[in-house]
N, C-alpha and C. Protein backbone atom coordinates (compact mmCIF):
# COMPACT_ATOMS: atom_id res chain seq x y z
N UNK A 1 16.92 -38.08 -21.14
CA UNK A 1 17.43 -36.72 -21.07
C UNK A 1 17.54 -36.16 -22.48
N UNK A 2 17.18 -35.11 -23.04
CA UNK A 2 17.23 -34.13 -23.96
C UNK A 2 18.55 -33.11 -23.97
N UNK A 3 19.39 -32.81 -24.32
CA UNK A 3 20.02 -32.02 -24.31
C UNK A 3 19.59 -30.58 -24.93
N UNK A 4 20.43 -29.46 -24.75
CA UNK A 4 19.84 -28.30 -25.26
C UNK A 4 21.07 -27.47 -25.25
N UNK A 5 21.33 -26.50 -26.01
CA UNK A 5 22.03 -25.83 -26.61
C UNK A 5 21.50 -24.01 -25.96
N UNK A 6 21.38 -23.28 -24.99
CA UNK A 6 20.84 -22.02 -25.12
C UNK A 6 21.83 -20.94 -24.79
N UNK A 7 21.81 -20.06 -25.52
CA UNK A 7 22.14 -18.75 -25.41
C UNK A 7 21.56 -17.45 -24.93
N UNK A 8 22.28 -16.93 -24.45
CA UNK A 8 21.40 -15.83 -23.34
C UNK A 8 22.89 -14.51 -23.11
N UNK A 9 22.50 -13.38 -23.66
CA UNK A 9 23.48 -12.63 -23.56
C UNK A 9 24.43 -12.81 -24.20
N UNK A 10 24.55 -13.65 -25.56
CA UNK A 10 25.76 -14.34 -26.35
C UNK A 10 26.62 -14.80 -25.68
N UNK A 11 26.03 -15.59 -24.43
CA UNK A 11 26.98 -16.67 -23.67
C UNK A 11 25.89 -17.88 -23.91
N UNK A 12 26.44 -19.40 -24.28
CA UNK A 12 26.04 -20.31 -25.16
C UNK A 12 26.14 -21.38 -23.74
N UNK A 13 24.94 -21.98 -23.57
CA UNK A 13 24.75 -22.90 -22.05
C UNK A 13 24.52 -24.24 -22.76
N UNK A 14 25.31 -25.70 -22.74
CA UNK A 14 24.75 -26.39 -22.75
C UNK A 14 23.68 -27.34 -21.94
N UNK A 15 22.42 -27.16 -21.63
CA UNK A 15 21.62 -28.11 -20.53
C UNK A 15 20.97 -29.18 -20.77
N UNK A 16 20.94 -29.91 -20.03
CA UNK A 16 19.96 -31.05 -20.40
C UNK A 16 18.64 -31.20 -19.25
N UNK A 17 17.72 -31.29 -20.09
CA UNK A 17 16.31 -31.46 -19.53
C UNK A 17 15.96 -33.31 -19.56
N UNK A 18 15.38 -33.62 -18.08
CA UNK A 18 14.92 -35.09 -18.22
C UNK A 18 13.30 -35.02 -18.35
N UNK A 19 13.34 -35.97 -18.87
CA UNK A 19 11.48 -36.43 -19.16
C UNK A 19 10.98 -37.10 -18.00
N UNK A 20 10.30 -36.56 -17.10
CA UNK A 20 9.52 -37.10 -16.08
C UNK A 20 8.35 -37.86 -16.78
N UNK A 21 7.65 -37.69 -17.75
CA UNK A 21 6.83 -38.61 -18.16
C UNK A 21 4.88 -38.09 -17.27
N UNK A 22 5.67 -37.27 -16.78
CA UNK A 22 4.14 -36.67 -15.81
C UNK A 22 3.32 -36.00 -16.87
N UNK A 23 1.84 -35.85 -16.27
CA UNK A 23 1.33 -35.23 -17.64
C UNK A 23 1.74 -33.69 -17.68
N UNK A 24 1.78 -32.97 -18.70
CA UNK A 24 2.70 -31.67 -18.99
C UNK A 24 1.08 -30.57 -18.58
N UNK A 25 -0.01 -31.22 -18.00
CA UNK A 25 -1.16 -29.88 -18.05
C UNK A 25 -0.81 -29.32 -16.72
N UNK A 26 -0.75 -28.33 -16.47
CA UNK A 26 -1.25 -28.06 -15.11
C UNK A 26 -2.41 -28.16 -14.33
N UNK A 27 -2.32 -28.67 -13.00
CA UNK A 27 -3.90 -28.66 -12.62
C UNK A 27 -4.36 -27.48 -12.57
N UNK A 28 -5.82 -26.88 -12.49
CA UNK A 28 -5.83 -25.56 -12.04
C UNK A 28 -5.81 -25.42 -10.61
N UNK A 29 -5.72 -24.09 -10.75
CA UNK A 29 -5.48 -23.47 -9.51
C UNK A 29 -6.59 -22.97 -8.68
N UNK A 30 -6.94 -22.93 -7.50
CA UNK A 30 -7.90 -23.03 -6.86
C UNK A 30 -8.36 -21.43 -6.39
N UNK A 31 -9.58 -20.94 -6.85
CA UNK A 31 -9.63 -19.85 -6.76
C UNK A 31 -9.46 -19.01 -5.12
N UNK A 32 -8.88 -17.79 -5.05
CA UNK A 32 -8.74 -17.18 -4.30
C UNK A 32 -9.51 -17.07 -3.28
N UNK A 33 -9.17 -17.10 -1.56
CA UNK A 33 -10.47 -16.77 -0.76
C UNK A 33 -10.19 -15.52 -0.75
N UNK A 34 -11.68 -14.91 -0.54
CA UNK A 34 -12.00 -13.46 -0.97
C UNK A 34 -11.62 -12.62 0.42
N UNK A 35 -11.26 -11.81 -0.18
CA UNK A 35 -11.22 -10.99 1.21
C UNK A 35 -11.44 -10.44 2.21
N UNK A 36 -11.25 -10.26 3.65
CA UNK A 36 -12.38 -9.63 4.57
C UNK A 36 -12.65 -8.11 4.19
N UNK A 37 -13.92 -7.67 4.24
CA UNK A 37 -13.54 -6.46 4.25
C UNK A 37 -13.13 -5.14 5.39
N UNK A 38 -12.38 -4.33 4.85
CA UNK A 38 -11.92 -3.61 5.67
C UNK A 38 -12.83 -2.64 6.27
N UNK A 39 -12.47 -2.35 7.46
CA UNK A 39 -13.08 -1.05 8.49
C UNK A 39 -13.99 0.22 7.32
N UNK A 40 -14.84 0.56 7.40
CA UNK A 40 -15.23 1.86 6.16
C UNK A 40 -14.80 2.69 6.79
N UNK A 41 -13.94 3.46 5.54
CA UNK A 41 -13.52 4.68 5.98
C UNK A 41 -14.72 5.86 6.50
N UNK A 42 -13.90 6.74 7.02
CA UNK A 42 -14.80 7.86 7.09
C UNK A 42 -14.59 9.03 6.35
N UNK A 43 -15.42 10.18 5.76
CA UNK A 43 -15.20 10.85 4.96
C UNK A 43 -14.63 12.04 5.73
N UNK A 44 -14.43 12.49 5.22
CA UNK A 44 -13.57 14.35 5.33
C UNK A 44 -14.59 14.93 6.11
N UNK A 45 -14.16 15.26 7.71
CA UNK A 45 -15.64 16.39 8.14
C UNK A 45 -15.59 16.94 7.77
N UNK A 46 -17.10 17.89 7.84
CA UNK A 46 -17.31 18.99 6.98
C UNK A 46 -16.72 20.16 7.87
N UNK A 47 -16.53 21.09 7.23
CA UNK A 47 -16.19 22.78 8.04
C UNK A 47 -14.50 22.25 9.01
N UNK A 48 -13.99 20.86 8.76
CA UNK A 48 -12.60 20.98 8.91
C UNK A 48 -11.54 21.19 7.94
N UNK A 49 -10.11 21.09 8.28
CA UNK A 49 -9.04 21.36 7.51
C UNK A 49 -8.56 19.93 7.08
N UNK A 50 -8.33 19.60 6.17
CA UNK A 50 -7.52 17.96 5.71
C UNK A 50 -6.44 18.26 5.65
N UNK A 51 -5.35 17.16 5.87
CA UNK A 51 -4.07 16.82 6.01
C UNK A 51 -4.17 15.85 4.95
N UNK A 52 -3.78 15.99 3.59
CA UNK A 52 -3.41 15.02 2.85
C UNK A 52 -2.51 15.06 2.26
N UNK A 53 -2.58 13.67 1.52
CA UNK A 53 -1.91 12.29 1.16
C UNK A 53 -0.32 13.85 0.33
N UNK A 54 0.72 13.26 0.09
CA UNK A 54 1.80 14.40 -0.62
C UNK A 54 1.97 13.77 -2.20
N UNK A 55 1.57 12.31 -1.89
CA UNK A 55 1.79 11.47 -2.94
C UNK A 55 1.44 10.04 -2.96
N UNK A 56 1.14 9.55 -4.31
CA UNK A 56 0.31 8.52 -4.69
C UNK A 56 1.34 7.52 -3.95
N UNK A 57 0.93 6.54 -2.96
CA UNK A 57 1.50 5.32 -1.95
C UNK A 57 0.53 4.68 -1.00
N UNK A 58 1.01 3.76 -0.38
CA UNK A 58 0.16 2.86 0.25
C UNK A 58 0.61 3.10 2.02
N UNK A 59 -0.54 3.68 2.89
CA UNK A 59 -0.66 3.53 4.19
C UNK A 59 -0.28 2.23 5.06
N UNK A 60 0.90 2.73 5.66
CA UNK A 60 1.64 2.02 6.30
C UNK A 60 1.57 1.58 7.52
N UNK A 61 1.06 3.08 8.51
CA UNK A 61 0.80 3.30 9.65
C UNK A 61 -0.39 4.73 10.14
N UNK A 62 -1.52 4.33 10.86
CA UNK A 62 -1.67 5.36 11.04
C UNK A 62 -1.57 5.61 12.60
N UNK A 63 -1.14 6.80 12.61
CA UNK A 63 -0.87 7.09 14.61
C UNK A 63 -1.90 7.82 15.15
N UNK A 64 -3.00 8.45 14.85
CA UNK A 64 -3.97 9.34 15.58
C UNK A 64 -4.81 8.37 15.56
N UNK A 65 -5.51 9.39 16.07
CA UNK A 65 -7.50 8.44 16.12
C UNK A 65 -8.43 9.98 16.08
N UNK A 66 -9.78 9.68 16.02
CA UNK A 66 -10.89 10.75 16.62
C UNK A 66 -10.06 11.27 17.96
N UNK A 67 -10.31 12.36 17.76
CA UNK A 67 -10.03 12.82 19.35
C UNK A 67 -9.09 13.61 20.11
N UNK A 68 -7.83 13.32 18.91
CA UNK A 68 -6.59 13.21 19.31
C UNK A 68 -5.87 14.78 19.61
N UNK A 69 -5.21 15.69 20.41
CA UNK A 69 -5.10 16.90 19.70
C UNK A 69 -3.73 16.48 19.16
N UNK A 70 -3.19 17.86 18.23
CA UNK A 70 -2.17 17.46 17.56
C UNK A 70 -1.77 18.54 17.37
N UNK A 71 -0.47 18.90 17.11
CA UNK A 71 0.16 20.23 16.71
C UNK A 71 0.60 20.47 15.44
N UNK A 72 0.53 21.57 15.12
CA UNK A 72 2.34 21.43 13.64
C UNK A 72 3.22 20.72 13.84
N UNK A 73 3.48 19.78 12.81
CA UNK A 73 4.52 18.71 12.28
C UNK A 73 4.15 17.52 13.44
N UNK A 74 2.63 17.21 14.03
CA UNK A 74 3.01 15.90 14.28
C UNK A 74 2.83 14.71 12.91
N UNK A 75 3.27 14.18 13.37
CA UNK A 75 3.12 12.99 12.07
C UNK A 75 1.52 11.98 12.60
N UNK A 76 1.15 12.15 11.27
CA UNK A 76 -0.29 11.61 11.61
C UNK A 76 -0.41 10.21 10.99
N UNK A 77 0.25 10.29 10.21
CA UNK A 77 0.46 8.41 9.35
C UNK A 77 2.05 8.48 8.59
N UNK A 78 1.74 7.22 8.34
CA UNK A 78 3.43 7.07 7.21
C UNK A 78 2.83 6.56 6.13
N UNK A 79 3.77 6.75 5.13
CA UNK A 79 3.36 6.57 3.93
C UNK A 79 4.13 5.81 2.98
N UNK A 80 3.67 4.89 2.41
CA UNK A 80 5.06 4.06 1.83
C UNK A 80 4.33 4.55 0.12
N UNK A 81 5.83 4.89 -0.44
CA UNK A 81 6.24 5.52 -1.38
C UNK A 81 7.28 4.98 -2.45
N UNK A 82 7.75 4.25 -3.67
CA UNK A 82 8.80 3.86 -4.45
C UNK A 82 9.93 3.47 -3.24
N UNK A 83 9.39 2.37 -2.00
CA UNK A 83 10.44 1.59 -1.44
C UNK A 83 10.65 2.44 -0.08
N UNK A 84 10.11 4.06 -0.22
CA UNK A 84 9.99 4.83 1.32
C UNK A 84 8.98 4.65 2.04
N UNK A 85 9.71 4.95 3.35
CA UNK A 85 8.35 5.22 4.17
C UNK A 85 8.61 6.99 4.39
N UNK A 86 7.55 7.50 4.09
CA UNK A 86 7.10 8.94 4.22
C UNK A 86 6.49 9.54 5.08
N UNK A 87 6.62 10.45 6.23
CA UNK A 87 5.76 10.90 7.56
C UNK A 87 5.11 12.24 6.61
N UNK A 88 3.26 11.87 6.79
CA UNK A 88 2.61 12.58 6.29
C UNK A 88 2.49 13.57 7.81
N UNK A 89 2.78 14.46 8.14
CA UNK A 89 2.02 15.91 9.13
C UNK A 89 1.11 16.78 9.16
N UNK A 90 0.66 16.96 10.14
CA UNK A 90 0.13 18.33 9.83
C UNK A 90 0.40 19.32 10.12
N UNK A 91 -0.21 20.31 9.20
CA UNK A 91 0.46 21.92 9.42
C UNK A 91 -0.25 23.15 10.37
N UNK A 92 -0.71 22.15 11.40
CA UNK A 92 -1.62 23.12 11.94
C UNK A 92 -1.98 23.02 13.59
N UNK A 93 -2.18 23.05 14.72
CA UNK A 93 -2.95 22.71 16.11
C UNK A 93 -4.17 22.52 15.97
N UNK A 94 -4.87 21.68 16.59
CA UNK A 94 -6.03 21.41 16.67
C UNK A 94 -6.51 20.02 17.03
N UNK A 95 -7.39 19.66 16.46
CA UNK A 95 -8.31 18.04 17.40
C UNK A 95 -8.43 17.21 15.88
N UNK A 96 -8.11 15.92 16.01
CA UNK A 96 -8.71 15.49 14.82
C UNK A 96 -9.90 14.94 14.73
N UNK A 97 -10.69 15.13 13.54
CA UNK A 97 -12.04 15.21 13.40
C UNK A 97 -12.42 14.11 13.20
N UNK A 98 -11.45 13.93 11.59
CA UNK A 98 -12.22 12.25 11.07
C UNK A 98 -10.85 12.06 10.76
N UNK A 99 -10.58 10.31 10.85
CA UNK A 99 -9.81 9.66 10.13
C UNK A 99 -9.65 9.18 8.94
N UNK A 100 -9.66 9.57 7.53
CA UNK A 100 -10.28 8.77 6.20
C UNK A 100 -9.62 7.83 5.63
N UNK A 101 -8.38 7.26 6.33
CA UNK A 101 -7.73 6.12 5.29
C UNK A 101 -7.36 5.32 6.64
N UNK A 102 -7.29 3.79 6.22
CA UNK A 102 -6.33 3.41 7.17
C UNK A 102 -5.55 2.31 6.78
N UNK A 103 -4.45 1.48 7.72
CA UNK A 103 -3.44 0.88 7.60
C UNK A 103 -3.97 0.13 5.88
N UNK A 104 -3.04 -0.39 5.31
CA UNK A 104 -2.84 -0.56 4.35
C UNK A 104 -3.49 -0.48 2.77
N UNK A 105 -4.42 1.23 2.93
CA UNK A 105 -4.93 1.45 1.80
C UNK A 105 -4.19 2.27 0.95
N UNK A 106 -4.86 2.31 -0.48
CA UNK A 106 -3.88 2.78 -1.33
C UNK A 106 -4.19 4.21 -1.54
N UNK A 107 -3.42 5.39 -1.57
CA UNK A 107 -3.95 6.57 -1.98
C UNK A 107 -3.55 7.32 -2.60
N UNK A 108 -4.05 8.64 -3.62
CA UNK A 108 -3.70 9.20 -4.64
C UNK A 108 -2.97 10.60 -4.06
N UNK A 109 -2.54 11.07 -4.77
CA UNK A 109 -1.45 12.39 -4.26
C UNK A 109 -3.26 13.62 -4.19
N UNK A 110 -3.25 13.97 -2.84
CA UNK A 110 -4.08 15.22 -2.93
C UNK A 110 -5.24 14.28 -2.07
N UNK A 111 -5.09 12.78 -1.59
CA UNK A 111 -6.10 12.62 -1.07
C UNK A 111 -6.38 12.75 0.50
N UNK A 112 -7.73 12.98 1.11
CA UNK A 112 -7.32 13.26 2.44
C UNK A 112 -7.08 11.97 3.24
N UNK A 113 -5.99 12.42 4.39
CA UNK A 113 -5.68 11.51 5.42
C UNK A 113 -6.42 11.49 6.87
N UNK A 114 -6.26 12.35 6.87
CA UNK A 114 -7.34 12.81 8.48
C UNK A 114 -7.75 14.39 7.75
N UNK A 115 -8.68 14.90 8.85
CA UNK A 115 -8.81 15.93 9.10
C UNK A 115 -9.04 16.58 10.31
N UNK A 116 -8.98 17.79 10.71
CA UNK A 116 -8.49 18.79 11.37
C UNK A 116 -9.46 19.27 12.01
N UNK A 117 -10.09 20.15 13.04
CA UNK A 117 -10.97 21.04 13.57
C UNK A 117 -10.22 21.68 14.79
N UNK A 118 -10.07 23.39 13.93
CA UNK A 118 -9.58 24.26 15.29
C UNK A 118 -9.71 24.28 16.67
């Protein structure tokens, strides 16, 4: 056993460390299996309205699909945000067109989430 003397916050710890005698390398570490990839998004239809992102966070949930109609203020995904979850809506009636993000991608403030067709 080694003893040791440490301070931390100008409070003074005496500890003692034992010598296992093991070798001190680490083995390495075994590289990562790669990931599946996810569903491809779809892009923004053209000649619709987008419902996007309010702010840079990671897709939590999404609740529509193609197809879906929807009104003002349904909630079309959630949005996790600095520890929130956030209900992204839309501001409008209509059918949704395309879906462009889904469950757990990351997205920038201004990006689209679904979009819209009157």
């Amino acid at each position: 056993m080694k003893s040791y003397i440490i301070t931390v916050n100008g409070n003074a710890y005496d500890v003692q460390v034992e010598e296992t005698g093991a070798s001190s390398a680490a083995a390495p570490a075994a590289a990562p299996a790669p990931k599946a990839a996810a569903p491809k998004k779809a892009a923004p239809a053209a000649g619709g309205t987008p419902v996007n992102a309010p702010m840079r966070g990671t897709i939590v949930d999404v609740k529509v699909k193609v197809g879906d109609k929807v009104t003002n203020g349904t909630v079309v995904a959630v949005l996790e945000a600095m520890k929130m979850e956030n209900d992204i809506v839309c501001d409008r009636d209509g059918t949704v067109a395309a879906v462009c993000v889904n469950k757990g991608d990351s997205v920038e403030t201004g990006a689209p989430v679904i979009t819209i067709n009157a």
